[in-house]
C-alpha atoms as a PDB file:
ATOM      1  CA  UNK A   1      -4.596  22.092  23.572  1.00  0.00           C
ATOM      2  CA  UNK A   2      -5.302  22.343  19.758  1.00  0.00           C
ATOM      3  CA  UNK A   3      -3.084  20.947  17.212  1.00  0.00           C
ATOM      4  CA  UNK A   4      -2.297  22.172  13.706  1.00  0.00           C
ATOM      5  CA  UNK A   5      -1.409  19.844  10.853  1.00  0.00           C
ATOM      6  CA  UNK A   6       0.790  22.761   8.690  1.00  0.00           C
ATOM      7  CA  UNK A   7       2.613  21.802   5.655  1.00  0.00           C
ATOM      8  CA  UNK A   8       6.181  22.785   7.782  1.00  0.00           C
ATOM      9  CA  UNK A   9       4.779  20.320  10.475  1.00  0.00           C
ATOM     10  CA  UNK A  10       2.766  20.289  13.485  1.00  0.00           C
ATOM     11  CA  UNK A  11       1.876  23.396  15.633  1.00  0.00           C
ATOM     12  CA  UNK A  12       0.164  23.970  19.598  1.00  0.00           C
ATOM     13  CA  UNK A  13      -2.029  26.566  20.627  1.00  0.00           C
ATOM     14  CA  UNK A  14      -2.795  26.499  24.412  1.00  0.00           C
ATOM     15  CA  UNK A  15      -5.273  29.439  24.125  1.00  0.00           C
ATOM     16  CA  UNK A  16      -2.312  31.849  23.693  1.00  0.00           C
ATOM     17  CA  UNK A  17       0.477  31.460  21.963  1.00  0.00           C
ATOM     18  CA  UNK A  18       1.279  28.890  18.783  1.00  0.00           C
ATOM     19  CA  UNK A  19       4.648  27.370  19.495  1.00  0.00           C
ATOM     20  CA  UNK A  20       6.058  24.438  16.787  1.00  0.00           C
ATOM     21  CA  UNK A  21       6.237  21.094  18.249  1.00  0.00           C
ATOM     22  CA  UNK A  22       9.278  20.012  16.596  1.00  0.00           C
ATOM     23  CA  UNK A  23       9.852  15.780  17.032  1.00  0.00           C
ATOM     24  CA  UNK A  24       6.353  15.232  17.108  1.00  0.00           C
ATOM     25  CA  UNK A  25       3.806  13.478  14.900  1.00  0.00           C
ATOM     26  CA  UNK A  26       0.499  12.292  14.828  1.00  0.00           C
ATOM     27  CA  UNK A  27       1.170   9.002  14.514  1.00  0.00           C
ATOM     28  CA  UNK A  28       3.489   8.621  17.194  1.00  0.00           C
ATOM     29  CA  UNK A  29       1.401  10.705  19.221  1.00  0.00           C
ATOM     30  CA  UNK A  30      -1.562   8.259  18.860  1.00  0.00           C
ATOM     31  CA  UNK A  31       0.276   4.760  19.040  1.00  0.00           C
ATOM     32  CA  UNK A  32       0.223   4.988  22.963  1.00  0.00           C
ATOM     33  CA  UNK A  33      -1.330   6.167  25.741  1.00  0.00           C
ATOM     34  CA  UNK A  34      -0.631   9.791  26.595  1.00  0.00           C
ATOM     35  CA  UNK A  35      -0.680  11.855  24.013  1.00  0.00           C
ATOM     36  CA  UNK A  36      -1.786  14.841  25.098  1.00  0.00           C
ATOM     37  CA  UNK A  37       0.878  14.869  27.915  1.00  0.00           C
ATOM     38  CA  UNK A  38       3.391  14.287  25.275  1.00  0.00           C
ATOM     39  CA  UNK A  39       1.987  16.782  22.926  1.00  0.00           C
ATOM     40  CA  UNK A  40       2.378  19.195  26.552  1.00  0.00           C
ATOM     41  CA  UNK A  41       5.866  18.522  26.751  1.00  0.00           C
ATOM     42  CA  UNK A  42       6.653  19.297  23.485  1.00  0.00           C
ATOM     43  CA  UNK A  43       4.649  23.043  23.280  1.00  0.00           C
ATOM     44  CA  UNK A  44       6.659  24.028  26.505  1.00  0.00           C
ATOM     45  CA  UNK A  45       9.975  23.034  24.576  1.00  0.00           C
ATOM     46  CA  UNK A  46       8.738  24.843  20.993  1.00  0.00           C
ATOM     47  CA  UNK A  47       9.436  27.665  19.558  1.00  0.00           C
ATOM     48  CA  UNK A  48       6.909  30.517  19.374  1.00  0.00           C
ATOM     49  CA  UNK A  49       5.626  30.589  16.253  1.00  0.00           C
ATOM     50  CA  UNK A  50       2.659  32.844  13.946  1.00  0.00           C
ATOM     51  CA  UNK A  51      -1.076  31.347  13.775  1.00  0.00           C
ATOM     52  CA  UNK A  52      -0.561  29.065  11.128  1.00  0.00           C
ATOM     53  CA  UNK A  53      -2.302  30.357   7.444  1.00  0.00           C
ATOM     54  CA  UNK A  54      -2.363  26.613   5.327  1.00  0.00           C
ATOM     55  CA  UNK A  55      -4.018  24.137   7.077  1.00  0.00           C
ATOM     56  CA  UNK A  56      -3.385  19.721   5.803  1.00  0.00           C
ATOM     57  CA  UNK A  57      -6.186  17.605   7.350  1.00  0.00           C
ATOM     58  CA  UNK A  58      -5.170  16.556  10.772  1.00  0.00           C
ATOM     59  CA  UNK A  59      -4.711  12.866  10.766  1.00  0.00           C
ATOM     60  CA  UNK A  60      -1.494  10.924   9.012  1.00  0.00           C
ATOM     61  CA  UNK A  61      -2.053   7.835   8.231  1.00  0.00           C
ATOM     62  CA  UNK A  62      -5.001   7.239  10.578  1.00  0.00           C
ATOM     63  CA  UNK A  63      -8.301   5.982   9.055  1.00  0.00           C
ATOM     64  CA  UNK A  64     -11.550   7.584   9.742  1.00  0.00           C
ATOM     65  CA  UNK A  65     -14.337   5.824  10.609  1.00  0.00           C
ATOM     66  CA  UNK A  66     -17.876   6.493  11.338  1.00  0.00           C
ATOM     67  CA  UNK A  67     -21.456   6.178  13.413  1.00  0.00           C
ATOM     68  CA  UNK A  68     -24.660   6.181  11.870  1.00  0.00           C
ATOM     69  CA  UNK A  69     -28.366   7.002  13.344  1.00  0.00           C
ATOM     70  CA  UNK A  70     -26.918   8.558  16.777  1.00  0.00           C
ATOM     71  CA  UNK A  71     -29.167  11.243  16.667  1.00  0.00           C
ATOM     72  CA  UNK A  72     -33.093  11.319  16.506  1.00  0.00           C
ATOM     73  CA  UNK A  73     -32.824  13.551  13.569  1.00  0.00           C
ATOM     74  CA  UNK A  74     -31.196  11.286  11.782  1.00  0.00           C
ATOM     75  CA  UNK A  75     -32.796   8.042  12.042  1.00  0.00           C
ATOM     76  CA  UNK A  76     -36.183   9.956  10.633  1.00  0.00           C
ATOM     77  CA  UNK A  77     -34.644  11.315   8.097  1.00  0.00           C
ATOM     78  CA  UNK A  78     -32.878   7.978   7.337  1.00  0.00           C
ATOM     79  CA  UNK A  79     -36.112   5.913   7.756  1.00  0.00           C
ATOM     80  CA  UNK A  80     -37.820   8.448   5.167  1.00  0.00           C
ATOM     81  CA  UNK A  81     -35.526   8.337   2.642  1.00  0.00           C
ATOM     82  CA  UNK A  82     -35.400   4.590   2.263  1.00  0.00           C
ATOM     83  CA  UNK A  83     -39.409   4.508   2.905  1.00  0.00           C
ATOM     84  CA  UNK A  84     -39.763   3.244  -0.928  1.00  0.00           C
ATOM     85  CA  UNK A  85     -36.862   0.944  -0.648  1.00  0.00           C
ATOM     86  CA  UNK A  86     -38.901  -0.993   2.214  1.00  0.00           C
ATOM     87  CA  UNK A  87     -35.258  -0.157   4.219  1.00  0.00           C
ATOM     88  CA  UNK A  88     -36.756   2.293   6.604  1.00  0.00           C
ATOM     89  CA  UNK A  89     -37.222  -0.182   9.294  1.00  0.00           C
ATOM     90  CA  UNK A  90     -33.281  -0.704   9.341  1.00  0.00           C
ATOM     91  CA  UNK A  91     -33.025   2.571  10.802  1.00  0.00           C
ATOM     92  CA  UNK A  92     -35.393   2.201  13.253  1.00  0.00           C
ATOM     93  CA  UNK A  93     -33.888  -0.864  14.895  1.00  0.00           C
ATOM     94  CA  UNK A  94     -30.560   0.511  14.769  1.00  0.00           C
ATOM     95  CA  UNK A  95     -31.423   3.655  16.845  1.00  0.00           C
ATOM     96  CA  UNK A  96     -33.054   1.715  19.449  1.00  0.00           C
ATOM     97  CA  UNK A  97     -30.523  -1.201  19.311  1.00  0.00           C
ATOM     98  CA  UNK A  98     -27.305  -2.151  21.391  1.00  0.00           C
ATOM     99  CA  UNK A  99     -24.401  -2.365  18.734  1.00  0.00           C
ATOM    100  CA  UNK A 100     -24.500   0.850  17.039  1.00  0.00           C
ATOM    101  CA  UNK A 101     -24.025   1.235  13.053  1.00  0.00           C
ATOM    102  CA  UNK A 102     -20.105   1.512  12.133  1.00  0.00           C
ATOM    103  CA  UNK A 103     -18.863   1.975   8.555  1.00  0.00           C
ATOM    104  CA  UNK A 104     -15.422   3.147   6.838  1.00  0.00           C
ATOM    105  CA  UNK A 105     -15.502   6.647   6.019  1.00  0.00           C
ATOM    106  CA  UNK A 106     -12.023   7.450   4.310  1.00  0.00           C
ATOM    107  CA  UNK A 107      -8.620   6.177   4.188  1.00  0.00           C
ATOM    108  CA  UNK A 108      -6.584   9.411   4.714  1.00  0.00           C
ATOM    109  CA  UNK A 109      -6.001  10.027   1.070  1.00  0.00           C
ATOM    110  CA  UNK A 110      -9.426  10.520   0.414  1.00  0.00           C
ATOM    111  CA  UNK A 111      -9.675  12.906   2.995  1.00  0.00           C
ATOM    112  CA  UNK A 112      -9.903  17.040   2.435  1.00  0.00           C
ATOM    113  CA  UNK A 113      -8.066  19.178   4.534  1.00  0.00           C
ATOM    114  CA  UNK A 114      -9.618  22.560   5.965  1.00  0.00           C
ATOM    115  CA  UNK A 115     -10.079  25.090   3.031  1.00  0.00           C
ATOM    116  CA  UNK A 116      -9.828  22.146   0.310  1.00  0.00           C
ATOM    117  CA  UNK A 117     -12.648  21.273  -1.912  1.00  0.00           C
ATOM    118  CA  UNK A 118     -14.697  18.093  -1.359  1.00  0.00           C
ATOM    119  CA  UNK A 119     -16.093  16.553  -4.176  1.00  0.00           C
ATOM    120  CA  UNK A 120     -19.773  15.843  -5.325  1.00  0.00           C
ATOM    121  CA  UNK A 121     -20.883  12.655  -6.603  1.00  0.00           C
ATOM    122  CA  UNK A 122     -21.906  13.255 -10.359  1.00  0.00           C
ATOM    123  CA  UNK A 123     -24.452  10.581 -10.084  1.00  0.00           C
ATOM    124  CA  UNK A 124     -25.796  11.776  -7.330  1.00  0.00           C
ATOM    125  CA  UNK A 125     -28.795  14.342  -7.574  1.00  0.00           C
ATOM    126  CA  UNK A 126     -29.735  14.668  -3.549  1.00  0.00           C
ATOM    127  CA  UNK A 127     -26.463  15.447  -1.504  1.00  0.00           C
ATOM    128  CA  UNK A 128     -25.888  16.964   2.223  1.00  0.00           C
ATOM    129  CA  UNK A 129     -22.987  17.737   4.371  1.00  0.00           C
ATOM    130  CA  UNK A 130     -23.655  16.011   7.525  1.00  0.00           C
ATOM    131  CA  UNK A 131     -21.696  17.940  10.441  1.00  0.00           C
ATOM    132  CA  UNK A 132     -20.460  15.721  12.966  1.00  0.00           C
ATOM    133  CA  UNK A 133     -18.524  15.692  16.338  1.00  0.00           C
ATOM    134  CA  UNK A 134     -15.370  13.684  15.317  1.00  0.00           C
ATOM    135  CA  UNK A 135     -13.134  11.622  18.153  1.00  0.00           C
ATOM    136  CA  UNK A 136      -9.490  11.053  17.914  1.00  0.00           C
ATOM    137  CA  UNK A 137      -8.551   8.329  19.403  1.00  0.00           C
ATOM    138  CA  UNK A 138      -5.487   6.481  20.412  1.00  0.00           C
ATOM    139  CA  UNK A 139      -3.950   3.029  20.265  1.00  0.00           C
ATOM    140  CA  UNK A 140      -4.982   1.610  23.226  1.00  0.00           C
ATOM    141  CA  UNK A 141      -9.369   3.315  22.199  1.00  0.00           C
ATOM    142  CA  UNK A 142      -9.136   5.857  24.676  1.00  0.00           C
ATOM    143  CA  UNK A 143     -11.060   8.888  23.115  1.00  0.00           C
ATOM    144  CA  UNK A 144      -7.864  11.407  24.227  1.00  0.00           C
ATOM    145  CA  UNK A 145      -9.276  14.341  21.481  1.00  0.00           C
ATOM    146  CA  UNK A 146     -11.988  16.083  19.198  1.00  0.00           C
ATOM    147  CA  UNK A 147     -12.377  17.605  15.590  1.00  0.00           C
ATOM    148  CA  UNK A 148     -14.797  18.620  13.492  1.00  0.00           C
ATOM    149  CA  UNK A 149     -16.169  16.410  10.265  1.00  0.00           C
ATOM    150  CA  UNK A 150     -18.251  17.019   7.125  1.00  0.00           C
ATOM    151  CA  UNK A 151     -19.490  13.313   6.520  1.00  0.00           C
ATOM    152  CA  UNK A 152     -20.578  14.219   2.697  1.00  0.00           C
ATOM    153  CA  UNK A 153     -23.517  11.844   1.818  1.00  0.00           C
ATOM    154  CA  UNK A 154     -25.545  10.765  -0.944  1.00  0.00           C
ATOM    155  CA  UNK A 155     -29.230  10.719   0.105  1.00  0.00           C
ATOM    156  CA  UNK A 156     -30.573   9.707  -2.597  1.00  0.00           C
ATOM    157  CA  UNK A 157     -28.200   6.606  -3.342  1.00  0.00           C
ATOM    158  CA  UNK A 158     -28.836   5.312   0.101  1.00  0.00           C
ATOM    159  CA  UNK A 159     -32.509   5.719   0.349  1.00  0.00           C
ATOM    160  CA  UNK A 160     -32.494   3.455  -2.677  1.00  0.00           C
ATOM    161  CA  UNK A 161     -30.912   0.840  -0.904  1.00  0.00           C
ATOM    162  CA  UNK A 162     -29.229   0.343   2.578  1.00  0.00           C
ATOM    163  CA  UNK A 163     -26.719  -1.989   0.716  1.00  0.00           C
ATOM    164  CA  UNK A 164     -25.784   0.780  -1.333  1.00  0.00           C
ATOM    165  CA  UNK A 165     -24.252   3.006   1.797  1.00  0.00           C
ATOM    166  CA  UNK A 166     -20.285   2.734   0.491  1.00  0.00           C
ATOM    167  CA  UNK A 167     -21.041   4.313  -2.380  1.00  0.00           C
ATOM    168  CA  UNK A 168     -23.240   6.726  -0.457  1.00  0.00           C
ATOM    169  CA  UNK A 169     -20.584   7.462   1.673  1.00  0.00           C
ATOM    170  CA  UNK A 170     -17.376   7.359   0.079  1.00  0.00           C
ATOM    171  CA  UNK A 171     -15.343   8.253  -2.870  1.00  0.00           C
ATOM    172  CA  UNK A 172     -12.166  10.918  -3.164  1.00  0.00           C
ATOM    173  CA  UNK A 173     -12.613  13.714  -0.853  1.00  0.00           C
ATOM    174  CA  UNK A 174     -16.306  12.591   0.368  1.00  0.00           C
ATOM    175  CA  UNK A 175     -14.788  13.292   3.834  1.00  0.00           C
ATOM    176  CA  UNK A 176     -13.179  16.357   5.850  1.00  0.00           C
ATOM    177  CA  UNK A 177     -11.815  17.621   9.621  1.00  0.00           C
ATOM    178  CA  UNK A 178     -10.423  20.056  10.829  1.00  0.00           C
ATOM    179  CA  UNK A 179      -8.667  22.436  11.448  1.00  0.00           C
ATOM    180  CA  UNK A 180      -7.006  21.120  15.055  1.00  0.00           C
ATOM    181  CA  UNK A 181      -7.160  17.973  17.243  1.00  0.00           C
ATOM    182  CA  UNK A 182      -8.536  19.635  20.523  1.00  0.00           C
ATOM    183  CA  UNK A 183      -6.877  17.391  22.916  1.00  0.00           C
ATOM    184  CA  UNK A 184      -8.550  17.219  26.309  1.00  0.00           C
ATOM    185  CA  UNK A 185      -8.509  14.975  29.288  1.00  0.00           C
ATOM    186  CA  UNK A 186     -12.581  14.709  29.678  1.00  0.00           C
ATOM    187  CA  UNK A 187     -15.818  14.656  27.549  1.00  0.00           C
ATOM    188  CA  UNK A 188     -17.119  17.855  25.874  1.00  0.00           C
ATOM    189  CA  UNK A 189     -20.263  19.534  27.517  1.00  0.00           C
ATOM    190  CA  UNK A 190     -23.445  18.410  26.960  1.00  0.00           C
ATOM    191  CA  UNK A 191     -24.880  21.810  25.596  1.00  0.00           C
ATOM    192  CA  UNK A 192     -21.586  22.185  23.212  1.00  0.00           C
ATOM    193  CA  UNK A 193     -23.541  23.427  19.714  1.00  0.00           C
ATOM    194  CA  UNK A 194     -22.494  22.061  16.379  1.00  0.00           C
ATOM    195  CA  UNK A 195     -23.673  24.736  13.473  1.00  0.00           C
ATOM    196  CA  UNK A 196     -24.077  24.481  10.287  1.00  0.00           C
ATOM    197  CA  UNK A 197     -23.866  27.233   7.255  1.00  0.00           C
ATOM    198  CA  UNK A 198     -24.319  26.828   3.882  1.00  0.00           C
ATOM    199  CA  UNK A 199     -23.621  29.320   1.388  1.00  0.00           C
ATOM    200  CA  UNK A 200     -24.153  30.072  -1.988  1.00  0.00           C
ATOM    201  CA  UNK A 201     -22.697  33.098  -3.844  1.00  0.00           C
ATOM    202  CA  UNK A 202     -22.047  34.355  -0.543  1.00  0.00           C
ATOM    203  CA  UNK A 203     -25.336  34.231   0.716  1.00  0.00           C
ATOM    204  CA  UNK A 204     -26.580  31.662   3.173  1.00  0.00           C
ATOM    205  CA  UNK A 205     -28.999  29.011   2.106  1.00  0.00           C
ATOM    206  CA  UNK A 206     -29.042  27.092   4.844  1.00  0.00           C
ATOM    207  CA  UNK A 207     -28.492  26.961   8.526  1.00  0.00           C
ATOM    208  CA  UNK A 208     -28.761  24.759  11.934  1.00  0.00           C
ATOM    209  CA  UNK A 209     -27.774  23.906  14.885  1.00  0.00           C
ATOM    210  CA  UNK A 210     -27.935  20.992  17.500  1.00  0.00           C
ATOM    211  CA  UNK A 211     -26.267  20.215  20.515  1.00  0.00           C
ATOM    212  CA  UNK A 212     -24.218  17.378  21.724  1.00  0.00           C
ATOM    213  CA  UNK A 213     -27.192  16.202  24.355  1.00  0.00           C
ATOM    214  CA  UNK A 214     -29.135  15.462  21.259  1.00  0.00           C
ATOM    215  CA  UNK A 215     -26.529  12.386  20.731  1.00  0.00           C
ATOM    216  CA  UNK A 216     -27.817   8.989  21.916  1.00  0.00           C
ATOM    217  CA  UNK A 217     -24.633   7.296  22.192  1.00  0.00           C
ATOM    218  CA  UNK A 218     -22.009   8.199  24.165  1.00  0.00           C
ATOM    219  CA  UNK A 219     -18.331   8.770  22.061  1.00  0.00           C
ATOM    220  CA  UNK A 220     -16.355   6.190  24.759  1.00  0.00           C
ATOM    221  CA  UNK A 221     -19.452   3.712  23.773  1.00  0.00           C
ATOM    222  CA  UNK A 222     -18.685   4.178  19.772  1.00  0.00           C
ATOM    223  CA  UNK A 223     -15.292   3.854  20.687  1.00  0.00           C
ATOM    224  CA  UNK A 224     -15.191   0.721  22.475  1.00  0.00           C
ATOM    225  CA  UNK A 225     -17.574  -1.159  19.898  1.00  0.00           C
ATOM    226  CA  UNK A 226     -14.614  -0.231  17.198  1.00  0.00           C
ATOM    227  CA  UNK A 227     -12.710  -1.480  19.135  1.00  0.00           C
ATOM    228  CA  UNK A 228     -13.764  -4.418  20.426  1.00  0.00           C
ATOM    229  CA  UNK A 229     -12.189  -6.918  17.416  1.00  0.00           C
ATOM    230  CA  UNK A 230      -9.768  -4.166  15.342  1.00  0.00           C
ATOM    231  CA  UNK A 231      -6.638  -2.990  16.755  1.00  0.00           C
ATOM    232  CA  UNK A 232      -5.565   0.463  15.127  1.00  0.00           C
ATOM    233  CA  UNK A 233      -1.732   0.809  15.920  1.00  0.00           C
ATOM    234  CA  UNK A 234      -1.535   4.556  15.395  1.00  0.00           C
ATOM    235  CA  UNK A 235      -4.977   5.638  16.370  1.00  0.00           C
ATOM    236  CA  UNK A 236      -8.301   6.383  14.290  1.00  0.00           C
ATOM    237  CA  UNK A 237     -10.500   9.124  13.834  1.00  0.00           C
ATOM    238  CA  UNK A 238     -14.517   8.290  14.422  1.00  0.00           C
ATOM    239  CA  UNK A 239     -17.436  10.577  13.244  1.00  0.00           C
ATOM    240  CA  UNK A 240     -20.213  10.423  15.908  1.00  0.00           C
ATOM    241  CA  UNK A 241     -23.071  10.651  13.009  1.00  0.00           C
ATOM    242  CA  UNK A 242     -25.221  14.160  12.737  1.00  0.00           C
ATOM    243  CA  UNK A 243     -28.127  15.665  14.311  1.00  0.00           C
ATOM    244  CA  UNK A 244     -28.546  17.961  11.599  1.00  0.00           C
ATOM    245  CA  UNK A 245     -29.997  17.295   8.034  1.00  0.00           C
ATOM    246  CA  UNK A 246     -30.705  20.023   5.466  1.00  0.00           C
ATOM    247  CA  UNK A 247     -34.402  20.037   4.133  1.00  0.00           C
ATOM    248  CA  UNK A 248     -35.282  17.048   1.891  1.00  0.00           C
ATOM    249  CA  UNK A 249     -35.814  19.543  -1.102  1.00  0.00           C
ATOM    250  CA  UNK A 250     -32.345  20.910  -0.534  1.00  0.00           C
ATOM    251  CA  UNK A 251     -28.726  19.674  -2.496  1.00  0.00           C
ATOM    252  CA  UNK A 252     -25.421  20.577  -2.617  1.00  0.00           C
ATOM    253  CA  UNK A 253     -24.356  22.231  -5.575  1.00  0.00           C
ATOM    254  CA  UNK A 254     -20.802  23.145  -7.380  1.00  0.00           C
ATOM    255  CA  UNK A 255     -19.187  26.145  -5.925  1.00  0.00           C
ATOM    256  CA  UNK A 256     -21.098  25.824  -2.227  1.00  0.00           C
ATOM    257  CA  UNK A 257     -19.224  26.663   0.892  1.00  0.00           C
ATOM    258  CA  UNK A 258     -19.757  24.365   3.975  1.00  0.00           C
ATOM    259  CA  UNK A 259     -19.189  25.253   6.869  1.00  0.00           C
ATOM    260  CA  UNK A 260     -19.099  23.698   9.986  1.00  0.00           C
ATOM    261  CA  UNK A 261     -18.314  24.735  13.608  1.00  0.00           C
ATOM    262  CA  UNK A 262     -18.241  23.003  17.019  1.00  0.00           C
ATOM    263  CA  UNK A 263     -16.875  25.206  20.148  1.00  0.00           C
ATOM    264  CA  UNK A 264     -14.494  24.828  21.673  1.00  0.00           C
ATOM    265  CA  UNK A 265     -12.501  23.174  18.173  1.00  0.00           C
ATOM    266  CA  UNK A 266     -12.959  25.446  15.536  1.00  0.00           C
ATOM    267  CA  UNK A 267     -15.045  25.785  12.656  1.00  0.00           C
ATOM    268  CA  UNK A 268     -14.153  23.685   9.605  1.00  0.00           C
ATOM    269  CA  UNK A 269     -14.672  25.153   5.997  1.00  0.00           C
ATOM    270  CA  UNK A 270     -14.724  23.169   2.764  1.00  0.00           C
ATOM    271  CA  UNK A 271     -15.952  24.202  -0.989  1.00  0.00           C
ATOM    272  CA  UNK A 272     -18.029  21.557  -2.786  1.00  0.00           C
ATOM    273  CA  UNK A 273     -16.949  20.627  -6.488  1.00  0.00           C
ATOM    274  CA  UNK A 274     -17.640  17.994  -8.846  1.00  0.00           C
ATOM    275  CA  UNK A 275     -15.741  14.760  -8.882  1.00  0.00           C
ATOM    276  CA  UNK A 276     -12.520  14.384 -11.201  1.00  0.00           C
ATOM    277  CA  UNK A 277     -13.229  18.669 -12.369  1.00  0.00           C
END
């Protein structure tokens, strides 16, 4: 079942029909185990409703959180980047190591809902989306969903230094997902695609695609090392990192459109624009 965040409140769409699921919110839906037998109950009791138009960013007052260097992609492009900084080695180890690399993304204010602009770090000169599988997950760490994310980063400010990755990674609107919570009893399939398109005054500039068997680490093994010493009473949201990174002579510029699409969730579509404009 996906579930829509809509400015009138939250919506179901069981591959048919959109019926409102009136009494129901994220957060309660996340505090415990069950929610998408909950969410269930409540689309059979809703009313039948349009496809909603206005999308909010599915999460309330959940924190996102994310993986680094899951993919092979991305630990050479992260070990090339900091190559002058002496830091590529960090990469490296990571990739191959046990405990995987964790870092706060966004608290949910900083967070841009599907449609929304993200913003561009004005003293940044190298910057990438970086499309990523994103878990929901409830109270108790079960992984119970999906969405898509747009983990905006700063290549250049982290290559400098790998004690520099907050401000790589965030600032207002440096993160997005969307546009449902796909909420699903198992794992997604191995040969799911995520794509990426890139466009520019309408034409595209850049495109890729990878697949979720490309992913090292398995999204129950992310989840559980979160876990493991923070409780989250109502639930998180983890990005799984990226297997795809735009060419290293390629940066985001004012005006782009991102976007980002993972079957079976939905694509997610964001317009870059410079911080505080």
């Amino acid at each position: 079942m996906h579930i829509f965040n809509t400015p009138s409140g939250l919506v179901g769409f069981d591959g048919h029909q959109h019926r409102a699921l009136a009494g129901l919110h994220l957060d309660g839906l996340l505090s415990s185990a069950g929610a998408r037998v909950r969410a269930e109950q409540a689309f059979a009791q809703g009313e039948v409703v349009e496809a909603p138009g206005t999308l909010e960013a599915p999460l309330g007052t959940q924190e996102v959180w994310a993986a680094g260097v899951t993919y092979f992609r991305s630990r050479v492009a992260r070990m090339a980047e900091s190559e002058a900084s002496g830091g590529g080695s960090f990469y490296d180890r990571v990739y191959e190591a046990d405990r995987p690399e964790l870092f706060f993304k966004a608290h949910p204010s900083r967070v841009a809902a599907p449609g929304a602009r993200m913003h561009l770090r004005r003293d940044s000169r190298w910057m990438v989306p970086e499309p990523e599988l994103t878990l929901v997950i409830d109270a108790t760490g079960a992984v119970v969903g999906y969405t898509v994310g747009n983990d905006l980063s700063a290549r250049d400010i982290e290559g400098e230094n790998p004690l520099y990755l907050p401000q790589a990674k965030v600032w207002d609107a440096s993160a997005a997902v969307g546009p449902a919570w796909y909420l699903t009893d198992g794992p997604l399939a191995p040969e799911t695609e995520i794509t990426l398109e890139i466009l520019r005054g309408g034409q595209v500039v850049n495109a890729d695609k990878t697949t979720l068997s490309q992913m090292r680490r398995r999204p129950d093994e992310l989840a559980r090392y979160l876990f493991s010493e923070m409780s989250f009473p109502v639930g998180c949201l983890m990005m799984t990192g990226t297997g795809i990174v735009p060419p290293d002579d390629f940066t985001l510029a004012p005006g782009d459109e991102v976007r980002i699409g993972i079957a079976p969730i939905g694509t997610l579509v964001n317009t870059m624009a410079l911080a505080g404009r």
